[in-house]
C-alpha atoms as a PDB file:
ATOM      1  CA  UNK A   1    -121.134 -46.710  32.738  1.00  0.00           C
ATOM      2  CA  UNK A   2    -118.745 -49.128  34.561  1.00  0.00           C
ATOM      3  CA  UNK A   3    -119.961 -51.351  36.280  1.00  0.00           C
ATOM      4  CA  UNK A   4    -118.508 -53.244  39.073  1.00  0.00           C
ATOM      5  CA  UNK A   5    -117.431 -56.541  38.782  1.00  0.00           C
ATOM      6  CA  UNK A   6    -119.436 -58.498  40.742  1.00  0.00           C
ATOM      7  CA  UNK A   7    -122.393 -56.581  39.441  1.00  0.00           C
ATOM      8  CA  UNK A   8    -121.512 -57.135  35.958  1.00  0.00           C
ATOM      9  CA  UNK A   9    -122.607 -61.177  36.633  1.00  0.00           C
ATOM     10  CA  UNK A  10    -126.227 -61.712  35.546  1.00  0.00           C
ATOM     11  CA  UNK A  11    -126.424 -64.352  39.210  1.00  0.00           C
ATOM     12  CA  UNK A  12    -125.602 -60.911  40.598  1.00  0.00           C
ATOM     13  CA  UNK A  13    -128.807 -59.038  39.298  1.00  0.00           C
ATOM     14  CA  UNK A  14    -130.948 -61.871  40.157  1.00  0.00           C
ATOM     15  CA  UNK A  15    -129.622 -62.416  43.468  1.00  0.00           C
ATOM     16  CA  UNK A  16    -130.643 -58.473  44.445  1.00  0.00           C
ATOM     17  CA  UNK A  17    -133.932 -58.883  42.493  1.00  0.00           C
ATOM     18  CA  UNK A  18    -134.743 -61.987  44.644  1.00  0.00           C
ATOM     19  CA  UNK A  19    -133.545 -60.173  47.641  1.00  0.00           C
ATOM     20  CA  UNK A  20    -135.910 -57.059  47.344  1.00  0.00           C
ATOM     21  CA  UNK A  21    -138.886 -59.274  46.689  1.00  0.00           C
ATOM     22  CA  UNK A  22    -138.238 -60.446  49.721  1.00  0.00           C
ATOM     23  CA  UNK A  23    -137.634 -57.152  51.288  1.00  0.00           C
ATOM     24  CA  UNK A  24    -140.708 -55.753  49.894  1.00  0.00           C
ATOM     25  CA  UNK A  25    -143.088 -58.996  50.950  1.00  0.00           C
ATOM     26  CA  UNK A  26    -141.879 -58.997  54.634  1.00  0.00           C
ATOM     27  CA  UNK A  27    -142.810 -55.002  55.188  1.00  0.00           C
ATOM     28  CA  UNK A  28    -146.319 -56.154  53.647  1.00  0.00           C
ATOM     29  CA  UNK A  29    -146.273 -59.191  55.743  1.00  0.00           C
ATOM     30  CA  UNK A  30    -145.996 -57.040  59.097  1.00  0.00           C
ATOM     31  CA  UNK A  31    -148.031 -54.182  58.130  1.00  0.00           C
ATOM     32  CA  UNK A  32    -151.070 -56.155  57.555  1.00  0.00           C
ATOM     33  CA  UNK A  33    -150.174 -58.809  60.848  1.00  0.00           C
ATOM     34  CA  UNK A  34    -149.950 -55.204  62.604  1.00  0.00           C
ATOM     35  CA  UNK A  35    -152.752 -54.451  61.310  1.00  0.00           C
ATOM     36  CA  UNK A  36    -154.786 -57.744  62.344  1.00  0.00           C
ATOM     37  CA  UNK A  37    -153.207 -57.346  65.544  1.00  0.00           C
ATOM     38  CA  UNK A  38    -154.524 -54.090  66.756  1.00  0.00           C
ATOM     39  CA  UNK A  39    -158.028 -54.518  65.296  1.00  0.00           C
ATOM     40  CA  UNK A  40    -160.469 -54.744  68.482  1.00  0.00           C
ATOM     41  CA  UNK A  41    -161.757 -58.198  69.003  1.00  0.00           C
ATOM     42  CA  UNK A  42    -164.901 -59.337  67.223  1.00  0.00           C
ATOM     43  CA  UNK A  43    -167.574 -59.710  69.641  1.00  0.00           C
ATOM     44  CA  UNK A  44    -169.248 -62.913  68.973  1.00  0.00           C
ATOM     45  CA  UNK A  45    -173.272 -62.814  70.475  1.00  0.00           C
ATOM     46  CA  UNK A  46    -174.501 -66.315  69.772  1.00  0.00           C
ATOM     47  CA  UNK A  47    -172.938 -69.333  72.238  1.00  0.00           C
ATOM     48  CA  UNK A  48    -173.282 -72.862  71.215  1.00  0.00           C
ATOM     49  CA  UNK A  49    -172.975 -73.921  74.363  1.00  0.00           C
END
């Protein structure tokens, strides 16, 4: 298999490991603030005032 240069550069493979983590953490990230988000509000019954 032949390789690219620039992805023959161990930097290289980090780099786009790095990057996906990223990737993957942000999709998580907004599903679950999505998810938060469109959850109907708690309704609270006791008042401390």
């Amino acid at each position: 298999m032949n390789l690219p240069v620039w992805m023959q550069n161990e930097g290289a493979w980090i780099a786009i490991g790095i990057s996906l983590l990223f990737m993957v953490a942000g999709v998580l990230m907004h599903r679950f603030i999505k998810k938060v988000l469109q959850a109907p509000p708690t309704q609270e019954t006791e008042s401390h005032e």
